[in-house]
N, C-alpha and C. Protein backbone atom coordinates (compact mmCIF):
# COMPACT_ATOMS: atom_id res chain seq x y z
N UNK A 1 75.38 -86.88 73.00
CA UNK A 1 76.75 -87.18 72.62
C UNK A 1 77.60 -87.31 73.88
N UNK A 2 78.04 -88.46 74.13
CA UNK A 2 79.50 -88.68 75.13
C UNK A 2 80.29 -87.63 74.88
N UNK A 3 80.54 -86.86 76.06
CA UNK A 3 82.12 -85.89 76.79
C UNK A 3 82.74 -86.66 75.66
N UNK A 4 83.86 -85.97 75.32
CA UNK A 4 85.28 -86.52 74.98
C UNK A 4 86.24 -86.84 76.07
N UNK A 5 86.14 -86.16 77.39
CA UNK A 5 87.10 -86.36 78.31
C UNK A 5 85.77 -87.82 79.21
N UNK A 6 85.19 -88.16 79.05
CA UNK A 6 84.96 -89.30 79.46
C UNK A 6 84.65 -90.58 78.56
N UNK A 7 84.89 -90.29 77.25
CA UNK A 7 85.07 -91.59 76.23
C UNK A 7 86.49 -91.95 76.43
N UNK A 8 87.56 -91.06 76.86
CA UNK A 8 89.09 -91.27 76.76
C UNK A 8 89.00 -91.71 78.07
N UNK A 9 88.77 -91.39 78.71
CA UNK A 9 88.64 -92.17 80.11
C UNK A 9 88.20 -93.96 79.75
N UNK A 10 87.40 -94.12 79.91
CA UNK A 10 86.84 -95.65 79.27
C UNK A 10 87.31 -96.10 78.54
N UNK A 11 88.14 -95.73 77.04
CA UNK A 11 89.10 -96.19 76.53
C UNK A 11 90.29 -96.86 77.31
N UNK A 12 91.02 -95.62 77.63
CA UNK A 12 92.20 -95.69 78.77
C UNK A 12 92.10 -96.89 79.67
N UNK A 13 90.83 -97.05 80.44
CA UNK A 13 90.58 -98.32 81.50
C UNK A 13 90.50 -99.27 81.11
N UNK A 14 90.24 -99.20 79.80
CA UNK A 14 89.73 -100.66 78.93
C UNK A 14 90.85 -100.86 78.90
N UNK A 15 92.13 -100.24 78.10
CA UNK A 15 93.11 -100.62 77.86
C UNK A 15 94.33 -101.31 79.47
N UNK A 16 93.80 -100.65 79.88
CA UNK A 16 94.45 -100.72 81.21
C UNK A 16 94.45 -102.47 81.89
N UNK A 17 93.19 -102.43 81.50
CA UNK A 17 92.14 -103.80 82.16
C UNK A 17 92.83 -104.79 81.33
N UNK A 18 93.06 -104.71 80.18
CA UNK A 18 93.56 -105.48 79.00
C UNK A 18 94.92 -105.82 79.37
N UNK A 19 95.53 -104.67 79.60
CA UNK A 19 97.46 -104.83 79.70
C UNK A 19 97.18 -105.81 80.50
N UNK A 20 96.59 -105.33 81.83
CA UNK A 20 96.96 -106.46 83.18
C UNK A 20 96.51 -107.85 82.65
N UNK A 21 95.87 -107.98 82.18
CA UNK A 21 95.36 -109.11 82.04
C UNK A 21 96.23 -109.77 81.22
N UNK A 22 96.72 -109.74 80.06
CA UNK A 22 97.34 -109.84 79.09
C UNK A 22 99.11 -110.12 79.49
N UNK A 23 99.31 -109.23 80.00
CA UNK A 23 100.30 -109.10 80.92
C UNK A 23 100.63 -110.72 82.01
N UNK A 24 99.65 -111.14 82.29
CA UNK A 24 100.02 -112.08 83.74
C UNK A 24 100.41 -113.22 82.74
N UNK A 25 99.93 -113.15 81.61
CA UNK A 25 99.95 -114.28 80.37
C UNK A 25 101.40 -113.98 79.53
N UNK A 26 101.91 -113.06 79.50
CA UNK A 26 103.46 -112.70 79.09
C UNK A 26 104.38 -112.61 80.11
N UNK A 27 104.33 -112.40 81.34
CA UNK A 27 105.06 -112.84 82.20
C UNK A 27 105.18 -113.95 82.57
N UNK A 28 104.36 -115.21 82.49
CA UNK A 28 104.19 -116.01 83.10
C UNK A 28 103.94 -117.42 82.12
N UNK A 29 104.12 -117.13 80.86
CA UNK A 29 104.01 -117.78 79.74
C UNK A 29 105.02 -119.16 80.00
N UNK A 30 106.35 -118.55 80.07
CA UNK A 30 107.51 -119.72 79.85
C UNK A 30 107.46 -120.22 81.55
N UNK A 31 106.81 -120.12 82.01
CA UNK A 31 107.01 -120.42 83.76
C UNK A 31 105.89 -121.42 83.82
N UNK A 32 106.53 -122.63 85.19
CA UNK A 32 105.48 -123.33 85.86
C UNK A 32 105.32 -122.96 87.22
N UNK A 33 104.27 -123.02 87.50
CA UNK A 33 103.70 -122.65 89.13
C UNK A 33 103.72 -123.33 89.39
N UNK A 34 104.50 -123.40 91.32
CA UNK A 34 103.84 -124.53 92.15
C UNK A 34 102.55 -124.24 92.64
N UNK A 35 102.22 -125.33 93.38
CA UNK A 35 100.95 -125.84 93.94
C UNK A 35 100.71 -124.37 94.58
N UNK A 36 101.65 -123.83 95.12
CA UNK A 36 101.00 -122.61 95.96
C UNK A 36 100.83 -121.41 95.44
N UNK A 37 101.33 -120.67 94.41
CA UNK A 37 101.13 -120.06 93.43
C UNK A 37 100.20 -120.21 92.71
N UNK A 38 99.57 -121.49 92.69
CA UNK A 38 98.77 -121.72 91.09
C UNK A 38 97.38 -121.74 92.18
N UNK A 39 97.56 -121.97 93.67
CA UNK A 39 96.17 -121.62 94.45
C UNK A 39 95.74 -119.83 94.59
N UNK A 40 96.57 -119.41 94.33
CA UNK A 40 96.58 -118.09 94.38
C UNK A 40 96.22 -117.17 93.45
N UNK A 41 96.68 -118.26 92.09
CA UNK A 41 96.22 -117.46 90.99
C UNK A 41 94.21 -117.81 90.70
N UNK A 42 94.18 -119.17 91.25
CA UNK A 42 92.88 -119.55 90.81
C UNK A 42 92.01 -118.84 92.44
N UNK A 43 92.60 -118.19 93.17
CA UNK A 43 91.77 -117.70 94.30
C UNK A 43 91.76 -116.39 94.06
N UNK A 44 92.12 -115.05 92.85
CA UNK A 44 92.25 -113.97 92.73
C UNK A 44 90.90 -113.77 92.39
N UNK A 45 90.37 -114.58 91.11
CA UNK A 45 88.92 -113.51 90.59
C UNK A 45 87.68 -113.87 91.49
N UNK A 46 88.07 -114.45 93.32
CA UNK A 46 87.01 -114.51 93.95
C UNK A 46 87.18 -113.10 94.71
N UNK A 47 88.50 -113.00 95.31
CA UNK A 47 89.10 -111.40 95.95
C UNK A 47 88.45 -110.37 94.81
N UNK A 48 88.56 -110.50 93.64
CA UNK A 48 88.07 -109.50 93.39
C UNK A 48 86.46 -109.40 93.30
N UNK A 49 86.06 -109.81 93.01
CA UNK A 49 84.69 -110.26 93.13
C UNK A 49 83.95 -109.77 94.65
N UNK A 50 84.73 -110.28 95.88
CA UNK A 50 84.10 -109.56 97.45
C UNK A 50 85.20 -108.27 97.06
N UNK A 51 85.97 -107.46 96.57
CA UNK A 51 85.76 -106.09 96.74
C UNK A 51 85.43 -105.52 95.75
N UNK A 52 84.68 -106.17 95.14
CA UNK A 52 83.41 -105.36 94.25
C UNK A 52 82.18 -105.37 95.09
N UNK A 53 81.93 -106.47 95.90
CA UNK A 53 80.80 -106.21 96.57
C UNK A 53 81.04 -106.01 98.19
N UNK A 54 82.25 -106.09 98.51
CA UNK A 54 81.91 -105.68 99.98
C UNK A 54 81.25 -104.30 100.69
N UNK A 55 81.39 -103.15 99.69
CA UNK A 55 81.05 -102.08 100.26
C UNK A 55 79.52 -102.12 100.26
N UNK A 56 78.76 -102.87 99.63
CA UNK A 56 77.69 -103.35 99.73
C UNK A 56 77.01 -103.70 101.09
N UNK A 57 78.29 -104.03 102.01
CA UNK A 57 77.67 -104.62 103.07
C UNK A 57 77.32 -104.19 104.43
N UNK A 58 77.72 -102.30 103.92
CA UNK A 58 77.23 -101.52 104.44
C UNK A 58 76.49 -100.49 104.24
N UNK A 59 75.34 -100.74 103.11
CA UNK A 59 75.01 -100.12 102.26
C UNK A 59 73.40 -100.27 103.34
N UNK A 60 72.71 -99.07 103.31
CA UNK A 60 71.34 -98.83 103.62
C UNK A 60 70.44 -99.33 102.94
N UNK A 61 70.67 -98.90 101.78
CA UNK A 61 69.81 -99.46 100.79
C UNK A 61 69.33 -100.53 100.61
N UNK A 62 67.89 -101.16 100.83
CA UNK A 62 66.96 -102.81 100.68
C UNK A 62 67.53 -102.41 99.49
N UNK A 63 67.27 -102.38 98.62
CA UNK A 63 67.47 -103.06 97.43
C UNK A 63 69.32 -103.54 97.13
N UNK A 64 70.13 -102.84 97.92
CA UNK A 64 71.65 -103.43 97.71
C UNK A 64 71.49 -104.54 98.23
N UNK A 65 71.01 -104.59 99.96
CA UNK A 65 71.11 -105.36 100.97
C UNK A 65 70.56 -106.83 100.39
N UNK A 66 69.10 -106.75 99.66
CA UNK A 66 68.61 -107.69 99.23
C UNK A 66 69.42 -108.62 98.12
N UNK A 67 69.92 -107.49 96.96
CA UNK A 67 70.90 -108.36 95.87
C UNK A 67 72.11 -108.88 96.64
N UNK A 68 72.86 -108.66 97.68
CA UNK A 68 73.95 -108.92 98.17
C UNK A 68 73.15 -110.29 98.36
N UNK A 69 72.38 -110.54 99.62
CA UNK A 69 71.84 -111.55 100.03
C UNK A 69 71.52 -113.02 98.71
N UNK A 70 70.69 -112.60 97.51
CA UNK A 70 70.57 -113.45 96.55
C UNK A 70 71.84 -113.72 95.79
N UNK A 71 72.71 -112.35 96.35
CA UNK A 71 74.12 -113.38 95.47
C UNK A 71 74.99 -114.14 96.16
N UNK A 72 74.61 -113.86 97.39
CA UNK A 72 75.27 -114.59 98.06
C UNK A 72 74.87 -116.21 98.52
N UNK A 73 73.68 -116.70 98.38
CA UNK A 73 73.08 -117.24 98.34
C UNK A 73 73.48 -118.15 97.04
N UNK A 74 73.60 -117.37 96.01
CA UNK A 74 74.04 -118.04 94.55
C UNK A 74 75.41 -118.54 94.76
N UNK A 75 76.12 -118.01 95.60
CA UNK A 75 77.34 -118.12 95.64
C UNK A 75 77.86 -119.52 95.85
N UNK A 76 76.62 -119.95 97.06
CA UNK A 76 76.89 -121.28 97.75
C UNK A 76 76.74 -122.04 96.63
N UNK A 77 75.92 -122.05 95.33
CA UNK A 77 75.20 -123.36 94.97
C UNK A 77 75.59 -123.16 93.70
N UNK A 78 76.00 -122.08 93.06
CA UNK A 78 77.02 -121.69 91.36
C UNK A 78 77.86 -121.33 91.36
N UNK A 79 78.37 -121.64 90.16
CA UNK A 79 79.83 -121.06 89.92
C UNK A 79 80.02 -119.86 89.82
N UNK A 80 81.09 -119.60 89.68
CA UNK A 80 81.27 -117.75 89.75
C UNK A 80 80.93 -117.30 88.70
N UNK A 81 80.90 -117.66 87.07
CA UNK A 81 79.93 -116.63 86.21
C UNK A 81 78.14 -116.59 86.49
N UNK A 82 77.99 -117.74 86.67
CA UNK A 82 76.44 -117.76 87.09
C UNK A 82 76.25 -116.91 88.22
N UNK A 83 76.69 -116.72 89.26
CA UNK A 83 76.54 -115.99 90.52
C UNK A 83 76.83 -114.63 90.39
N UNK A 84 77.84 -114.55 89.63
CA UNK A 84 78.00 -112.94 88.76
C UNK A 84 76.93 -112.63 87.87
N UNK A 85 76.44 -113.23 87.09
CA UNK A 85 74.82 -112.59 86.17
C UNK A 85 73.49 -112.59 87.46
N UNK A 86 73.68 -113.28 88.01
CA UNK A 86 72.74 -113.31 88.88
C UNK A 86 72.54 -112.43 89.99
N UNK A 87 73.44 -111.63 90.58
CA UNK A 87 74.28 -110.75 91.15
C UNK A 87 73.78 -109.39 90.21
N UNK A 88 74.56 -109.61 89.71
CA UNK A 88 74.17 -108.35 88.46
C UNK A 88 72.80 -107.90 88.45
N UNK A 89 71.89 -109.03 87.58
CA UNK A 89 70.87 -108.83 87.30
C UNK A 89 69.62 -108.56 88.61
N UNK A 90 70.21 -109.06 89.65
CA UNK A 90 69.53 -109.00 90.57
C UNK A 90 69.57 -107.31 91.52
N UNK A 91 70.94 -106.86 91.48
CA UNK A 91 71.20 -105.82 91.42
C UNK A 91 70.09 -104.47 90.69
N UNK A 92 70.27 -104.67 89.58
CA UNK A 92 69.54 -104.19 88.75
C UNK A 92 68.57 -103.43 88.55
N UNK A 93 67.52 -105.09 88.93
CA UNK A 93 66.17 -104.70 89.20
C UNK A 93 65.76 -104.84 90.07
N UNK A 94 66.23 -104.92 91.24
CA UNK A 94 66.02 -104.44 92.80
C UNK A 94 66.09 -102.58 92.64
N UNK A 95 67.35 -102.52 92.11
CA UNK A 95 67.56 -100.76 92.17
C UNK A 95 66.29 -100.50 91.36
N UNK A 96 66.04 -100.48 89.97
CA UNK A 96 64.54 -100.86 89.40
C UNK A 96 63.52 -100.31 90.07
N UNK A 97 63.07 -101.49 90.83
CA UNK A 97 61.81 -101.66 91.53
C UNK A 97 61.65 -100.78 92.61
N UNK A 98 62.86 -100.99 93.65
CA UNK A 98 62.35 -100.69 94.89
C UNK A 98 63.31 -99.37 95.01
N UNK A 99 64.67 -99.09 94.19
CA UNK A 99 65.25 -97.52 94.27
C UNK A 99 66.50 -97.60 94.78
């Protein structure tokens, strides 16, 4: 059985994750972006994306070192959900296999 003080936790973040998100879409609803704004908005879910993985890039671990490398690799040649499952999954079962 899941803690109760860590199901409310994960709730809480979910919700959290949701506002913001939800949020950039109610602020920004009746508004047009210029050109430089609207590069900024379509350049955010790559920022977040390298600091999900930058600490990676000092990580000991072959098996981080290796998934960093194949996602990065993916990076050049897919789009960002493909390079994110691939990333992921590669993640995974590197930790998996090799620990």
């Amino acid at each position: 059985m899941i803690d109760p003080a860590t199901l409310l936790t994960i709730v809480l973040m979910a919700g959290v994750t949701y506002l913001t998100r939800i949020g950039g879409y109610a602020v920004l609803r009746n508004r047009t972006l210029g050109a430089r704004a609207t590069a900024v908005m379509e350049a955010a879910p790559g920022c977040v994306l390298i600091s999900v993985i930058a600490p990676t890039f000092v990580s000991r671990n072959p098996a981080d070192l290796l998934a960093l490398a194949i996602t990065l690799v993916a990076a050049t040649r897919l789009s960002m959900l493909p390079t994110v499952l691939i990333g992921v999954s590669a993640a995974g079962l590197l930790r998996y296999l090799i620990g």
